[in-house]
Protein backbone atom coordinates (compact mmCIF):
# COMPACT_ATOMS: atom_id res chain seq x y z
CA UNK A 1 131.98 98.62 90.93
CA UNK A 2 131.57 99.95 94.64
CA UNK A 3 129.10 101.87 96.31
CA UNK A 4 130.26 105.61 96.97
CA UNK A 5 130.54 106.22 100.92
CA UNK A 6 127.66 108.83 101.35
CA UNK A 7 128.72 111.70 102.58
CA UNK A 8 129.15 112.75 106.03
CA UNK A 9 127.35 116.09 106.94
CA UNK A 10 128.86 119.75 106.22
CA UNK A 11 128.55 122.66 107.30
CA UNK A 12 126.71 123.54 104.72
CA UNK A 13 123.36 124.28 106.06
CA UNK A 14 121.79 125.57 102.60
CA UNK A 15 121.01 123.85 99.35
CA UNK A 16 119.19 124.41 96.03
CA UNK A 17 116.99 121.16 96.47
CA UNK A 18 116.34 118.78 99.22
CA UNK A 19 115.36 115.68 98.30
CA UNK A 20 113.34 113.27 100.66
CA UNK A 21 113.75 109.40 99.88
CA UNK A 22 117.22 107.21 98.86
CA UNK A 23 115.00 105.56 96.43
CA UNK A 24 114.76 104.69 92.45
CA UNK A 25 113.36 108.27 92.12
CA UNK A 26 115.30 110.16 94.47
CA UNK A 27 118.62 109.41 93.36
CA UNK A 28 117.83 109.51 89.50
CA UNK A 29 116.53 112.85 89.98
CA UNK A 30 119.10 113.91 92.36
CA UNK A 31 122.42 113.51 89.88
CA UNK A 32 120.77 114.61 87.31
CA UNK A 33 119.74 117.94 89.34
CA UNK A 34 123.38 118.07 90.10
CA UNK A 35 124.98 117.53 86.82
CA UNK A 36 122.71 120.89 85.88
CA UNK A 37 124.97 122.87 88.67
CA UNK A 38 122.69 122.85 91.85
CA UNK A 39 123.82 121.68 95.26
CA UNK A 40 121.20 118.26 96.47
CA UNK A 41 120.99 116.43 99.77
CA UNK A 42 119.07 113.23 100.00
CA UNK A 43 117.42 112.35 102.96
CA UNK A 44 116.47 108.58 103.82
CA UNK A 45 115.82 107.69 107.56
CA UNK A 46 116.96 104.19 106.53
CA UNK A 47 120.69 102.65 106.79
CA UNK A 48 120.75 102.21 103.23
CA UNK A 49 119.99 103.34 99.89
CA UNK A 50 117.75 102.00 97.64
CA UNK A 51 116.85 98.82 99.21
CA UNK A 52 113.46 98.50 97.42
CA UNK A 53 116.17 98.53 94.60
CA UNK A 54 117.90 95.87 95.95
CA UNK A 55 115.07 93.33 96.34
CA UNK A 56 113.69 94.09 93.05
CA UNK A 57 113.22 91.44 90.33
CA UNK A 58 114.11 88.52 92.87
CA UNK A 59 117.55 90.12 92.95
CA UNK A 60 117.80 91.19 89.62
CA UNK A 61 116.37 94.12 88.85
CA UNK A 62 114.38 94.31 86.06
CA UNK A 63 114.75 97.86 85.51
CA UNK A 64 112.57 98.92 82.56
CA UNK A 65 110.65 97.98 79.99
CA UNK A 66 111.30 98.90 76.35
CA UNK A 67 107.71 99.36 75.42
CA UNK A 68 106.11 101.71 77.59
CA UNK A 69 103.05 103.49 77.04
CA UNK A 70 100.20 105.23 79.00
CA UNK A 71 97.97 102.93 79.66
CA UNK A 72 100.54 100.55 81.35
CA UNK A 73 99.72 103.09 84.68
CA UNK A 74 97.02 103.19 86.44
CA UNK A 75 95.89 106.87 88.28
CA UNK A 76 92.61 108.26 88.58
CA UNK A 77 93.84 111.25 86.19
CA UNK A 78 95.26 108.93 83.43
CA UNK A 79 96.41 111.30 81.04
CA UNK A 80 99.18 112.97 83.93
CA UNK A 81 101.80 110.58 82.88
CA UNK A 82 101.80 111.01 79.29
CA UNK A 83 104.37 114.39 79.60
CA UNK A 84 106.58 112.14 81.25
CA UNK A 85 106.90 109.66 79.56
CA UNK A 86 107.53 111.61 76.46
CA UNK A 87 110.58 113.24 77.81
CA UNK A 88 112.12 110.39 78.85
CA UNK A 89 112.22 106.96 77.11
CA UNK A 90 113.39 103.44 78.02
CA UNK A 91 116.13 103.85 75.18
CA UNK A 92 117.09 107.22 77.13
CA UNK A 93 117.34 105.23 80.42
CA UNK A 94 119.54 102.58 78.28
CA UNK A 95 122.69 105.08 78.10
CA UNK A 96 123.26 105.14 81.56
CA UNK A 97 122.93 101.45 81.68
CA UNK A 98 125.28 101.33 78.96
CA UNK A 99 127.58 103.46 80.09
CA UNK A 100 128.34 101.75 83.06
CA UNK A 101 128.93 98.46 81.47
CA UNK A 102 125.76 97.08 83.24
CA UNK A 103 125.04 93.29 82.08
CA UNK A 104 121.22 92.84 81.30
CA UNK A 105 118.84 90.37 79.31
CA UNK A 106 115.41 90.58 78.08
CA UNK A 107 112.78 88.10 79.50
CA UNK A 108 109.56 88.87 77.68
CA UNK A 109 107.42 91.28 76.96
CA UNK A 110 110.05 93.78 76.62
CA UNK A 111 111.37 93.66 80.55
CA UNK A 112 114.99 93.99 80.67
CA UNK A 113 116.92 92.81 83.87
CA UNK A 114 120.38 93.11 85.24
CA UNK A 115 122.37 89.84 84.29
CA UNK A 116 124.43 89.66 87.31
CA UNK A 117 122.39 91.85 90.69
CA UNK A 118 119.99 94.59 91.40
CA UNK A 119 123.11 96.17 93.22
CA UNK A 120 124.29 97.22 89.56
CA UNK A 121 121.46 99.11 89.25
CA UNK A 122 122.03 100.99 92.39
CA UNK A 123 125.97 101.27 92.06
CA UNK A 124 125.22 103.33 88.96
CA UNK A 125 122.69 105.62 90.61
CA UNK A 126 124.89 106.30 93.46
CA UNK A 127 128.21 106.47 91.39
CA UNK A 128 126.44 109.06 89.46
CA UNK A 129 125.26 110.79 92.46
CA UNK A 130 128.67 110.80 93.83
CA UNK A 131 130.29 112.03 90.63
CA UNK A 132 127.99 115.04 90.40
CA UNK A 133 128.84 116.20 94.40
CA UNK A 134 125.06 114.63 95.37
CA UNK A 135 125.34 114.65 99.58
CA UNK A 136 123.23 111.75 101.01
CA UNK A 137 122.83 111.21 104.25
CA UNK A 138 121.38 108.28 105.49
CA UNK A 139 120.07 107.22 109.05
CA UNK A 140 118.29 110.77 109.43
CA UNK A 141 115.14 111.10 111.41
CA UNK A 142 113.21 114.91 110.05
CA UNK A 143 110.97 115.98 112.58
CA UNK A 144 109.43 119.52 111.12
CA UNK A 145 109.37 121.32 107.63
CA UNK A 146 108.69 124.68 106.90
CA UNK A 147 107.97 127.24 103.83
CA UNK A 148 108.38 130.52 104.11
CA UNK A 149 110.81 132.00 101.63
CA UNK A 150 112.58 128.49 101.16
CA UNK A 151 111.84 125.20 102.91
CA UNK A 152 113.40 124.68 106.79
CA UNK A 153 113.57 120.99 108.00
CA UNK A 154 114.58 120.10 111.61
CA UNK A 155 116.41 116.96 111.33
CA UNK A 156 118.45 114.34 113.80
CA UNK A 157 121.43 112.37 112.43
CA UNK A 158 123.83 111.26 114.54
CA UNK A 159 122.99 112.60 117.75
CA UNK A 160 122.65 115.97 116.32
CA UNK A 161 120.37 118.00 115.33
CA UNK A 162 120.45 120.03 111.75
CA UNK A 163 118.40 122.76 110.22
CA UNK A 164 118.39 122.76 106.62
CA UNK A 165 116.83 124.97 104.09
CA UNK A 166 116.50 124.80 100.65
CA UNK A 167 114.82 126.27 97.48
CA UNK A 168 113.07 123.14 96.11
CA UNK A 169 112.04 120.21 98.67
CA UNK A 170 111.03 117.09 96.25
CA UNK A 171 109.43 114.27 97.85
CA UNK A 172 110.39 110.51 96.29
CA UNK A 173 109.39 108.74 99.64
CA UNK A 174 107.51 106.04 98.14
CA UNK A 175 104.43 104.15 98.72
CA UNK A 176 103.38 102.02 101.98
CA UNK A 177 104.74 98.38 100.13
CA UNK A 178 106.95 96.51 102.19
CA UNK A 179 107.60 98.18 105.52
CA UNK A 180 109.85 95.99 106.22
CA UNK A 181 112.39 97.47 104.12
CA UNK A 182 111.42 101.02 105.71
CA UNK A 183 108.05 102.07 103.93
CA UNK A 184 105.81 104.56 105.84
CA UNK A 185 103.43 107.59 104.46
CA UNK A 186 105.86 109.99 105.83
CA UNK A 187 105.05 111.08 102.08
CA UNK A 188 101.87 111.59 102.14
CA UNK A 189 102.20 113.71 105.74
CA UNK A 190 104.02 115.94 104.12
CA UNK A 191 101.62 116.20 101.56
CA UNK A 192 99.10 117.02 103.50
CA UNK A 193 100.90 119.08 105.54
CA UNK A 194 100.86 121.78 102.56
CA UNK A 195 97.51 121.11 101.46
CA UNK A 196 97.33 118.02 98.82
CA UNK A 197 94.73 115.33 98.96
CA UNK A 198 95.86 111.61 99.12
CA UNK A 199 93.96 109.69 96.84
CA UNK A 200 92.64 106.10 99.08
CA UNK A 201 95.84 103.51 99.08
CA UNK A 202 95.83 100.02 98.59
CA UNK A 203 98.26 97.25 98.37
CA UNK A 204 98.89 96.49 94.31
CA UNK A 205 100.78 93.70 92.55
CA UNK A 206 100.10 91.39 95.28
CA UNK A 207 98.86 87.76 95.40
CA UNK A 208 95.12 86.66 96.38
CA UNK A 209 94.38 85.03 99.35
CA UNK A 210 91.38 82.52 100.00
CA UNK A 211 89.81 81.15 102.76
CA UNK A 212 87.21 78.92 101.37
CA UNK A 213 88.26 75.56 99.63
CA UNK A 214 89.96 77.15 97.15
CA UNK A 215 92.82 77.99 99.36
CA UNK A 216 92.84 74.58 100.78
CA UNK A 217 93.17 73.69 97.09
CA UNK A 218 96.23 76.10 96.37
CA UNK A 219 97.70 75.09 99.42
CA UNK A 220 97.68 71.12 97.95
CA UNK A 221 99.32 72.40 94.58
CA UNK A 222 101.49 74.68 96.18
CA UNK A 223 104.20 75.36 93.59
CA UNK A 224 102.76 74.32 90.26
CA UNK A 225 102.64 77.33 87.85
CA UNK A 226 100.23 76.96 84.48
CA UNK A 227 99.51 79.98 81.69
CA UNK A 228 96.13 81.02 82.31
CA UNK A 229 94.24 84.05 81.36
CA UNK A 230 92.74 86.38 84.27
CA UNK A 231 90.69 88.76 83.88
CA UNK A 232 87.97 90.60 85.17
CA UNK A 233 85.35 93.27 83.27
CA UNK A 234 88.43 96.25 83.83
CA UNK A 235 91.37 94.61 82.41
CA UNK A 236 92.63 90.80 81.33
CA UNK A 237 96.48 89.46 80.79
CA UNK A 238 97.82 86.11 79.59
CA UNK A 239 100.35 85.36 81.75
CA UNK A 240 101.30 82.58 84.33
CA UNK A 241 99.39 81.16 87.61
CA UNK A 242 100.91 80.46 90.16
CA UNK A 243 99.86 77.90 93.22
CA UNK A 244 101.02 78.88 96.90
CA UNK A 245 100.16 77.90 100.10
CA UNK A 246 98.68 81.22 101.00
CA UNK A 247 96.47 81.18 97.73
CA UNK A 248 96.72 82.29 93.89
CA UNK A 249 100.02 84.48 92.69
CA UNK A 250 102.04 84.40 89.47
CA UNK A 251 102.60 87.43 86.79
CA UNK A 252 98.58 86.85 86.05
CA UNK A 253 97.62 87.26 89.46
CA UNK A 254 99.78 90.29 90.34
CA UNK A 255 98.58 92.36 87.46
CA UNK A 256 95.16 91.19 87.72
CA UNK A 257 95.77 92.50 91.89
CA UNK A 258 95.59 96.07 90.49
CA UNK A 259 92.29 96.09 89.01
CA UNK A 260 90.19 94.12 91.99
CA UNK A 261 88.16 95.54 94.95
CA UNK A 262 87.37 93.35 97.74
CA UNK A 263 84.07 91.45 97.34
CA UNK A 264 84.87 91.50 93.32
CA UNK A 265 85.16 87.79 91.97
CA UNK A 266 87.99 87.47 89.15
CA UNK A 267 88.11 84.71 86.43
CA UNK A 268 90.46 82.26 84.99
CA UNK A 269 90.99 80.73 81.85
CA UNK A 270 92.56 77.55 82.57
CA UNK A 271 92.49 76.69 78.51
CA UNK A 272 93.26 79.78 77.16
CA UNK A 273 94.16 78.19 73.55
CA UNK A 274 90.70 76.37 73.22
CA UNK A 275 87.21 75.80 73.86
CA UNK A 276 87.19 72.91 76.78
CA UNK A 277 83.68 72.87 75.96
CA UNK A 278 84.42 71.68 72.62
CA UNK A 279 87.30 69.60 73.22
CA UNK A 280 85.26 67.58 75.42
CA UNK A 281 82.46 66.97 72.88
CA UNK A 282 85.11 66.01 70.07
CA UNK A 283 86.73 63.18 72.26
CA UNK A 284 83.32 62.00 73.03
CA UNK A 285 82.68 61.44 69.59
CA UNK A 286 86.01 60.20 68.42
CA UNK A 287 87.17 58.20 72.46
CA UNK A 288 83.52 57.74 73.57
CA UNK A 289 85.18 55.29 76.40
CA UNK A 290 87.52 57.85 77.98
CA UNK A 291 87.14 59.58 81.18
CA UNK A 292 87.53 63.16 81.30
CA UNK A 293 90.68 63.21 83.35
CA UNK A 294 92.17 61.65 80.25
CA UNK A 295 90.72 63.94 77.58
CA UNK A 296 92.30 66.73 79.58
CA UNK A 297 95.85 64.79 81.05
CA UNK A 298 97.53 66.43 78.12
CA UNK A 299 96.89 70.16 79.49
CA UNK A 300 97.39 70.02 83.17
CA UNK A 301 100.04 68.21 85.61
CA UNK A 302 98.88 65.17 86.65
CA UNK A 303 98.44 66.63 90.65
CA UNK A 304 96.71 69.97 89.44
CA UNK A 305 94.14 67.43 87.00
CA UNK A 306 93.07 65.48 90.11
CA UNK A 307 92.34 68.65 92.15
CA UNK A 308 90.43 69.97 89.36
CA UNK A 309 88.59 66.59 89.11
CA UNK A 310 87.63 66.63 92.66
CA UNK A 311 86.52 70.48 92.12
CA UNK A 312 84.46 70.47 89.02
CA UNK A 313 83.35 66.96 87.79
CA UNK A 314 83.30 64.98 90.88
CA UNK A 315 79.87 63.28 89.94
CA UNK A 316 81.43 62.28 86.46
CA UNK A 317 84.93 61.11 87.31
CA UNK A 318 84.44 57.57 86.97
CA UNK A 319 82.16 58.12 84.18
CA UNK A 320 83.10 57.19 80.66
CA UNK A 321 82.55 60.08 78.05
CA UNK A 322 79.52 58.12 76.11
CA UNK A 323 77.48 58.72 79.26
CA UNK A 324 77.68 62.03 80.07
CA UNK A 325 75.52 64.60 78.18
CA UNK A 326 76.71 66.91 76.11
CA UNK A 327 75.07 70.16 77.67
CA UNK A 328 77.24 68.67 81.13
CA UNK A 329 79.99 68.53 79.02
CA UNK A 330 79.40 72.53 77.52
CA UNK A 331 78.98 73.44 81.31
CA UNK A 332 82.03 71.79 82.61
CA UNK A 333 83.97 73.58 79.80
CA UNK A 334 82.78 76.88 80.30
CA UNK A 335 83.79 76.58 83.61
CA UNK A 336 87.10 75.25 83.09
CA UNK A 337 87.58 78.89 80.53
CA UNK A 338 85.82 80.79 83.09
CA UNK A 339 86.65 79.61 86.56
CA UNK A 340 85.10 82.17 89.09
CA UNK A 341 86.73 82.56 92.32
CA UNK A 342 86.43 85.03 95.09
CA UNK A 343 89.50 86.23 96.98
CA UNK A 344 88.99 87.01 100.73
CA UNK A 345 91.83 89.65 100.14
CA UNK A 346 95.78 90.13 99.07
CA UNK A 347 98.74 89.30 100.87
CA UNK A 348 98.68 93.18 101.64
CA UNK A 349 101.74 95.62 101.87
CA UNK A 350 103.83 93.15 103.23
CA UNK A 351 104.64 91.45 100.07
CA UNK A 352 102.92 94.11 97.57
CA UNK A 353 105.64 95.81 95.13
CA UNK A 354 103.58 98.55 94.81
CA UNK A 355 100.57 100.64 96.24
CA UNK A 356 97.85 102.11 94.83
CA UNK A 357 96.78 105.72 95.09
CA UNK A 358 98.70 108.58 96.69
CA UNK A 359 99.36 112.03 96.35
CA UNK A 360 96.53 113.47 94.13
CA UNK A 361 98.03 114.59 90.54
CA UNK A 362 95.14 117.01 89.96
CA UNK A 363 97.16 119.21 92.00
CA UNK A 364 100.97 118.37 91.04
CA UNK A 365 101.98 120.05 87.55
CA UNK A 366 102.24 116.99 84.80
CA UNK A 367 105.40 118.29 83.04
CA UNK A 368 107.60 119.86 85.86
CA UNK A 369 105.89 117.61 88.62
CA UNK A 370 105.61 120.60 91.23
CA UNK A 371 102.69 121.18 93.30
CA UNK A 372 100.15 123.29 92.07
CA UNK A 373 99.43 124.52 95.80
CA UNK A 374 102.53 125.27 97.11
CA UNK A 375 105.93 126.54 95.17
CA UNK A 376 108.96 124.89 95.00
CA UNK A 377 107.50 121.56 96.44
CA UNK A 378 107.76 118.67 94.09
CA UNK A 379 106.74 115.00 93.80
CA UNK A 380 108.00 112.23 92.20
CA UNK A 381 107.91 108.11 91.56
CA UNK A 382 105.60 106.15 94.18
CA UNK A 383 103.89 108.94 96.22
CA UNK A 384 102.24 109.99 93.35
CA UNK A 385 98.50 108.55 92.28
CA UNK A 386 100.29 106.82 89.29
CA UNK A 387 101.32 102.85 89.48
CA UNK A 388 102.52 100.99 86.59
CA UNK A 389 101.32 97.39 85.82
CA UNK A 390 103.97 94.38 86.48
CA UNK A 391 107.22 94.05 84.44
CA UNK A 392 109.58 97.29 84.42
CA UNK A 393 106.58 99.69 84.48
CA UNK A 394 107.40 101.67 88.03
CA UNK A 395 110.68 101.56 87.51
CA UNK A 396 110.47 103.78 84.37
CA UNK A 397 108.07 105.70 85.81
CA UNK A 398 110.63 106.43 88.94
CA UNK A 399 113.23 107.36 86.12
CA UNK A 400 111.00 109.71 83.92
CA UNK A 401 109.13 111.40 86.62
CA UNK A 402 112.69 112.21 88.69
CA UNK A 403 114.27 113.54 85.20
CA UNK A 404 111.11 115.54 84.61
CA UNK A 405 111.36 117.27 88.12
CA UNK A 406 115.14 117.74 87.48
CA UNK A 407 115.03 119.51 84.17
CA UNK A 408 112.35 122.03 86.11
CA UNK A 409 113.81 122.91 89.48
């Protein structure tokens, strides 16, 4: 399948909707706007569309997940996603993928993702965009927008400069992760520009960094992954750890990224199955010569056992089990099921898929998604105050949120 050439610009100054951002939510919502008989333009300052897309999934998209619910978003108004989501299911967005012969596989938890490239994903947005007469132009730079009786932008493509009005302006810019692929809060300006309150952003689905020993410590086991439980007193998931040399990622860590503050500790279960406490006292009784490294070999990898030696039973590493006492033993297992650690921070936008915050819903109509402050201005996906947890979740929401707006401009 091949990407549709966007179009080049018309003459055609006038259009029922503009659509800001080349994104998952831009170009759902724009085709389907399209296939309902209105004329769309897409704006992206970028070269290319849907490159968030793109990177997605390591390459591969995963593009939904087939059990979504509320409370896999977070928002500071948590019931503004339920209209949404009602409207438009995963099986709904499983048509299109369908339909265009897209190859995909489920990995767990329900998270589907493309069998062969993200770029499927995006060929099938833009081939429906390009069926439906969608115009996109890309590489535009818009330096003012007005409302009086419709919308006015001032933009610069090519050398040139275009005014452009429309009906309906619908923002899908985004959040602030990854600027290198063209991120900004040009979003959130815009927002403001007409009024809305942007709830405070943060980086989300990002991995911890440490600067204590406990990132010297990832560093060393840089690469080994484990299941763990993490968890904190908002929210807990069983789901891998992963080691880096910048500090603690992995599915576990990511999600966990979305409920922590700085200056919050989290905690890991490195025996999620068991009580280490008890495991410990039952070889002491039945192996009373073992060490403790040996009790536990069968659990860790022989590199990440030594590290944890050196971190949490130094004093008893040469000592055989018969000789330690069993309230030591108790502590050093609630410590291996509750390991507290401190990040000094994320990795930040740079690597975060997501962010945190945005555009305040209070003020954006749940079921149509248009702002409550100023008519015919709509918001969609990212920019919004709503971020799903890890595996397919912001995807969906990009899909439902864009069909939502399109079924109500």
């Amino acid at each position: 399948m091949t990407h549709p050439t966007p179009s080049s610009p018309k003459s055609i100054t006038h259009f029922d909707a503009i659509i800001i951002g080349a994104g998952a939510s831009g170009l759902f919502c724009a085709f389907h706007l399209a296939e309902r008989g209105k004329s769309v333009l897409v704006l992206d300052h970028a070269n290319k569309a849907g490159k968030k897309i793109l990177m997605s999934g390591g390459g591969r998209c995963n593009f939904v997940n087939m059990d979504v619910r509320p409370e896999h978003f977070i928002s500071h108004n948590p019931h503004f996603v339920q209209s949404a989501l009602a409207k438009f299911t995963p099986h709904h967005f499983m048509n299109y993928v369908y339909k265009h012969g897209i190859g995909f596989h489920e990995k767990s938890h329900g998270q589907l993702f493309c069998d062969d490239s993200s770029k499927d994903i995006l060929s099938m947005l833009l081939t429906e965009c390009d069926h439906h007469g969608v115009t996109i132009w890309l590489n535009t730079k818009i330096s003012t927008i007005n409302k009086s009786d419709t919308f006015t932008l001032t933009t610069h493509k090519d050398n040139r400069e275009h005014t452009l009005s429309a009906h309906s302006l619908i923002i899908a810019t985004g959040g602030l992760s990854i600027p290198t692929l063209g991120a900004s809060g040009f979003g959130y300006q815009i927002a403001e520009q007409f009024g809305h309150q942007i709830l405070p952003t943060s980086a989300g689905l990002v991995p911890f960094t440490f600067t204590d020993h406990i990132g010297a410590m990832a560093k060393e086991l840089s690469g080994i992954s484990m299941d763990v439980i993490a968890f904190n007193d908002k929210a807990q998931f069983a789901l891998p750890l992963l080691f880096t040399h910048r500090g603690l990622s992995g599915p576990a860590m990511l999600q966990l990224s979305n409920y922590w503050q700085i200056g919050e500790y989290i905690h890991v279960n490195l025996l999620p199955h068991m009580s280490a406490g008890e495991l410990l006292i039952k070889h002491k009784h039945t192996h009373p010569k073992q060490h403790i490294r040996t009790a536990l070999q069968p659990y860790f990898a022989k590199k990440l056992l030594l590290a944890l030696e050196s971190h949490f039973w130094q004093q008893h590493k040469d000592s055989e089990l018969a000789n330690i006492k069993d309230k030591e033993l108790i502590t050093l297992g609630n410590a291996l099921n509750d390991w507290q650690i401190k990040p000094s921070g994320t990795e930040g936008y740079r690597v975060a898929e997501v962010t945190l915050g945005g555009v305040d819903t209070r003020d954006v109509s749940s079921k149509t998604f248009e702002s409550k402050l100023c008519d015919g201005l709509y918001f969609i996906g990212e920019v919004l105050d709503v971020t799903g947890q890890l595996g397919g979740y912001n995807f969906h929401w990009a899909w439902a949120s864009g069909f939502a707006c399109a079924m109500a401009v």
